[in-house]
N, C-alpha and C. Protein backbone atom coordinates (compact mmCIF):
# COMPACT_ATOMS: atom_id res chain seq x y z
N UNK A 1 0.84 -1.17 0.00
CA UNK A 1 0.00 0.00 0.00
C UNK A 1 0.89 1.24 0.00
N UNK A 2 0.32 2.27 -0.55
CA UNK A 2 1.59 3.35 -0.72
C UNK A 2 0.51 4.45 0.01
N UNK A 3 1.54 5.86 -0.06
CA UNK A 3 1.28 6.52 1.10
C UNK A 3 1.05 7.99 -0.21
N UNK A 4 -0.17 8.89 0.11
CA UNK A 4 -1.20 9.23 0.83
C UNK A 4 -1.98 7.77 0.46
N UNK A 5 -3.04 7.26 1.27
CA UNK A 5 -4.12 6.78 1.18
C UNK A 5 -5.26 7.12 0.73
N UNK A 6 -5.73 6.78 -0.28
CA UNK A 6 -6.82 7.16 -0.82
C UNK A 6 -7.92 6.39 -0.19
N UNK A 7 -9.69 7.40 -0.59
CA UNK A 7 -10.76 6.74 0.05
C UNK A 7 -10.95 5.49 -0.37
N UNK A 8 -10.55 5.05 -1.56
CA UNK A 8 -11.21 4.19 -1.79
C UNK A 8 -10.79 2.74 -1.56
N UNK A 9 -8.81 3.37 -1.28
CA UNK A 9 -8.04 2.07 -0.81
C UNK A 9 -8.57 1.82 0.86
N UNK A 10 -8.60 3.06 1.57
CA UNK A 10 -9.55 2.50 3.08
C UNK A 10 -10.83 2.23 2.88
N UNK A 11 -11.66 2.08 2.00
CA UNK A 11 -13.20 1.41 2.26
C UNK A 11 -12.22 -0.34 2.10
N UNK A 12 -11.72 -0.29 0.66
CA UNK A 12 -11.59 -1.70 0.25
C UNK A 12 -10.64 -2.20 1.77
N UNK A 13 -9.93 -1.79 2.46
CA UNK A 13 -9.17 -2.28 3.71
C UNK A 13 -10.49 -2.89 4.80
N UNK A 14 -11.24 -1.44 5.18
CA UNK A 14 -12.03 -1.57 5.93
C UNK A 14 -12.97 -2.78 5.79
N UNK A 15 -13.80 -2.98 4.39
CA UNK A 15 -14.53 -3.86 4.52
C UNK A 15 -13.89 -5.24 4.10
N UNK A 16 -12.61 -5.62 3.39
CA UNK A 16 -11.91 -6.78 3.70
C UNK A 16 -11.44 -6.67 4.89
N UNK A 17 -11.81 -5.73 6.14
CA UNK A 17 -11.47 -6.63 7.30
C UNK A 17 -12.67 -7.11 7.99
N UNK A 18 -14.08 -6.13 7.73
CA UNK A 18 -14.96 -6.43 7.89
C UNK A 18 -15.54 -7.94 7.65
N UNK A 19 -15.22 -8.47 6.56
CA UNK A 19 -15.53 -9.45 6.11
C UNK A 19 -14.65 -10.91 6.93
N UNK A 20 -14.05 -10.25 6.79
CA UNK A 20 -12.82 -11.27 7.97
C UNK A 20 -13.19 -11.51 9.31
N UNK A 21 -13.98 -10.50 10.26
CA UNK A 21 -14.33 -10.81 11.41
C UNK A 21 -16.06 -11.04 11.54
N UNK A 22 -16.69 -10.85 10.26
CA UNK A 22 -18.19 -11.98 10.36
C UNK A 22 -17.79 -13.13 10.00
N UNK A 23 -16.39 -13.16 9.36
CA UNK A 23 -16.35 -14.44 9.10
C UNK A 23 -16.31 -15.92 10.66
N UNK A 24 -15.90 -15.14 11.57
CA UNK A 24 -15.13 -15.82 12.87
C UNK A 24 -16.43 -15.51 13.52
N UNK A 25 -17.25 -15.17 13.64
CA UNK A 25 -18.54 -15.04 14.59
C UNK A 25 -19.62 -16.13 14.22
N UNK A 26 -19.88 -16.42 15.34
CA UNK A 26 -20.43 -18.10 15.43
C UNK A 26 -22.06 -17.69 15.57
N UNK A 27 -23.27 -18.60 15.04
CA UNK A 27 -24.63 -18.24 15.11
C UNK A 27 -25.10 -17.94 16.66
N UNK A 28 -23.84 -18.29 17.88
CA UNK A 28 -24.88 -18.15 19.08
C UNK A 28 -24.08 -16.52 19.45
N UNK A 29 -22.81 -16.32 18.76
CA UNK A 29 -22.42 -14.62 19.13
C UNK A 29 -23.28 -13.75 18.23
N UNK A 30 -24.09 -14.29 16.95
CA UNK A 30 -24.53 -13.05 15.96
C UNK A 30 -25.96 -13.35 16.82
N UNK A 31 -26.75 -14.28 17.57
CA UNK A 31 -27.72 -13.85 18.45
C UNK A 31 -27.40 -12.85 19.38
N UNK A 32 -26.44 -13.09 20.39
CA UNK A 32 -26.21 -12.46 21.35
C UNK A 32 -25.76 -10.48 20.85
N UNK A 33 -25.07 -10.70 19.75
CA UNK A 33 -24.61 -9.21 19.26
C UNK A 33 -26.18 -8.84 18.77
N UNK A 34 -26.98 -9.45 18.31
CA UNK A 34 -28.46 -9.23 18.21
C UNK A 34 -29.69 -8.08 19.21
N UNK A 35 -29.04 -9.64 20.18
CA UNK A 35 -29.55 -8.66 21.67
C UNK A 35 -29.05 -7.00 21.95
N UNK A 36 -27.50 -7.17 22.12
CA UNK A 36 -27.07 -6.01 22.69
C UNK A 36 -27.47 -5.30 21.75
N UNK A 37 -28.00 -5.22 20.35
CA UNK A 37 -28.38 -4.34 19.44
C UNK A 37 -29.42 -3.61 20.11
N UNK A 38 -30.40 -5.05 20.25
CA UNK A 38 -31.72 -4.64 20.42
C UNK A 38 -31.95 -3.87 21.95
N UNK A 39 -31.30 -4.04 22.82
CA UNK A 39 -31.31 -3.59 24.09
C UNK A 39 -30.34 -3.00 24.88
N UNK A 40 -29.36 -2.57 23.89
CA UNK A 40 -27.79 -2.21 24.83
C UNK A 40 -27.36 -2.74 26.22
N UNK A 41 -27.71 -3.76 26.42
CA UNK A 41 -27.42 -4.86 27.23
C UNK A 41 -26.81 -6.04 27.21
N UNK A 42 -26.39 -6.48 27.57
CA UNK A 42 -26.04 -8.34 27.48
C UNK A 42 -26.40 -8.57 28.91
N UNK A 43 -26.92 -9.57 28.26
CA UNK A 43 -28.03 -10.37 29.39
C UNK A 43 -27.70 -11.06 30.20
N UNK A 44 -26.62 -12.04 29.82
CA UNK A 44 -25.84 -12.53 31.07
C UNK A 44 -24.65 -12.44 30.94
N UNK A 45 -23.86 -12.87 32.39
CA UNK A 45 -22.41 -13.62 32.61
C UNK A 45 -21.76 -13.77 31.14
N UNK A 46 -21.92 -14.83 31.14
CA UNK A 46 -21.46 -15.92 30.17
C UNK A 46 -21.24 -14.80 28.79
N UNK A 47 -22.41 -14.94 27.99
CA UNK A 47 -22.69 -13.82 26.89
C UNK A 47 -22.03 -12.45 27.24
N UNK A 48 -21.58 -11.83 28.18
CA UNK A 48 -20.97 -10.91 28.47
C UNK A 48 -19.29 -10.62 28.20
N UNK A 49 -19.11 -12.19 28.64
CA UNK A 49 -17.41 -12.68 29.49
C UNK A 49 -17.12 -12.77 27.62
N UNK A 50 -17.76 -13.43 26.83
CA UNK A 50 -17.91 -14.42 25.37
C UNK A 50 -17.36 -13.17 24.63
N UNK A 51 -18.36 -11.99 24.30
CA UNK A 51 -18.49 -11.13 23.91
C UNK A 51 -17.10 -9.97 23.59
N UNK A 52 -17.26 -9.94 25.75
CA UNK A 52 -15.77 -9.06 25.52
C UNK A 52 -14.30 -9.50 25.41
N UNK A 53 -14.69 -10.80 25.91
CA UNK A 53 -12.99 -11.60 25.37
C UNK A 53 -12.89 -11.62 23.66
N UNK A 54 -13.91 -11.74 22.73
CA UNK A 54 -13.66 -11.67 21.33
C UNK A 54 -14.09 -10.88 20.78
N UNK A 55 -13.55 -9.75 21.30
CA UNK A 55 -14.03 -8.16 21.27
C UNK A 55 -14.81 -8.03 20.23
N UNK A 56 -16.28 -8.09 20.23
CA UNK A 56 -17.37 -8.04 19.32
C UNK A 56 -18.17 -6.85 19.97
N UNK A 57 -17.94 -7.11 21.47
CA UNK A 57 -18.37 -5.56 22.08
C UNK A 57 -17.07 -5.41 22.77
N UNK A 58 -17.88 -3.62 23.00
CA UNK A 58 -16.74 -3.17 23.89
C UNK A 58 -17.57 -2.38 25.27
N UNK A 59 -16.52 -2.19 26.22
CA UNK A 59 -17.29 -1.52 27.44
C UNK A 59 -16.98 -0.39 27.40
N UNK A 60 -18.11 0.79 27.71
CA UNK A 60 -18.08 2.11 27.75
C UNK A 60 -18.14 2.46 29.00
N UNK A 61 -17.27 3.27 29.63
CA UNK A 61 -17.57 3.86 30.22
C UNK A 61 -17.81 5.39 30.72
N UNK A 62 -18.74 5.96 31.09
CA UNK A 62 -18.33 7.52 31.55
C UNK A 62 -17.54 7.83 32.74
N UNK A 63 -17.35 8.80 33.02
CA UNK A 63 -17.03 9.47 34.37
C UNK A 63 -17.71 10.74 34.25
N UNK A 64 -18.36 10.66 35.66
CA UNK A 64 -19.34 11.93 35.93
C UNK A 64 -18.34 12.69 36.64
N UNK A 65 -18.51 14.01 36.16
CA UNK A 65 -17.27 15.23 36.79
C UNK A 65 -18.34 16.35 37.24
N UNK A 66 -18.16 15.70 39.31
CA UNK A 66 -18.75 16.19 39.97
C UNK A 66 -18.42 17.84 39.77
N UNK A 67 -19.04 19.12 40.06
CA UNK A 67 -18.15 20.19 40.03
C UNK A 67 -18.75 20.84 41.46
């Protein structure tokens, strides 16, 4: 790849990597990534632990800045 980067060489990067990591997601993580769609939640333990070890989600957090 050569340097400036053009848009169209980062879409084609982006979605050949895209394609690379639906490829590795199993029918009970594309339920569960389902859920957290549908509810910004994960529902349990397990589905939680699954999730963020094969970073499909990630954890947000804030900090409230008392004043």
């Amino acid at each position: 790849m050569r340097l400036p980067l053009t848009e169209d060489s980062l879409e084609d990067a982006i979605a050949d990597d895209l394609n690379k990591m639906s490829l590795g997601v199993s029918p009970e993580e594309w339920e569960l990534l389902r859920q957290v769609h549908r509810t910004k939640k994960v529902q349990d333990t397990v589905g939680y632990e699954r999730l963020i070890r094969t970073r499909r989600v990630f954890l947000c957090r804030t900090a409230k800045i008392m004043v």
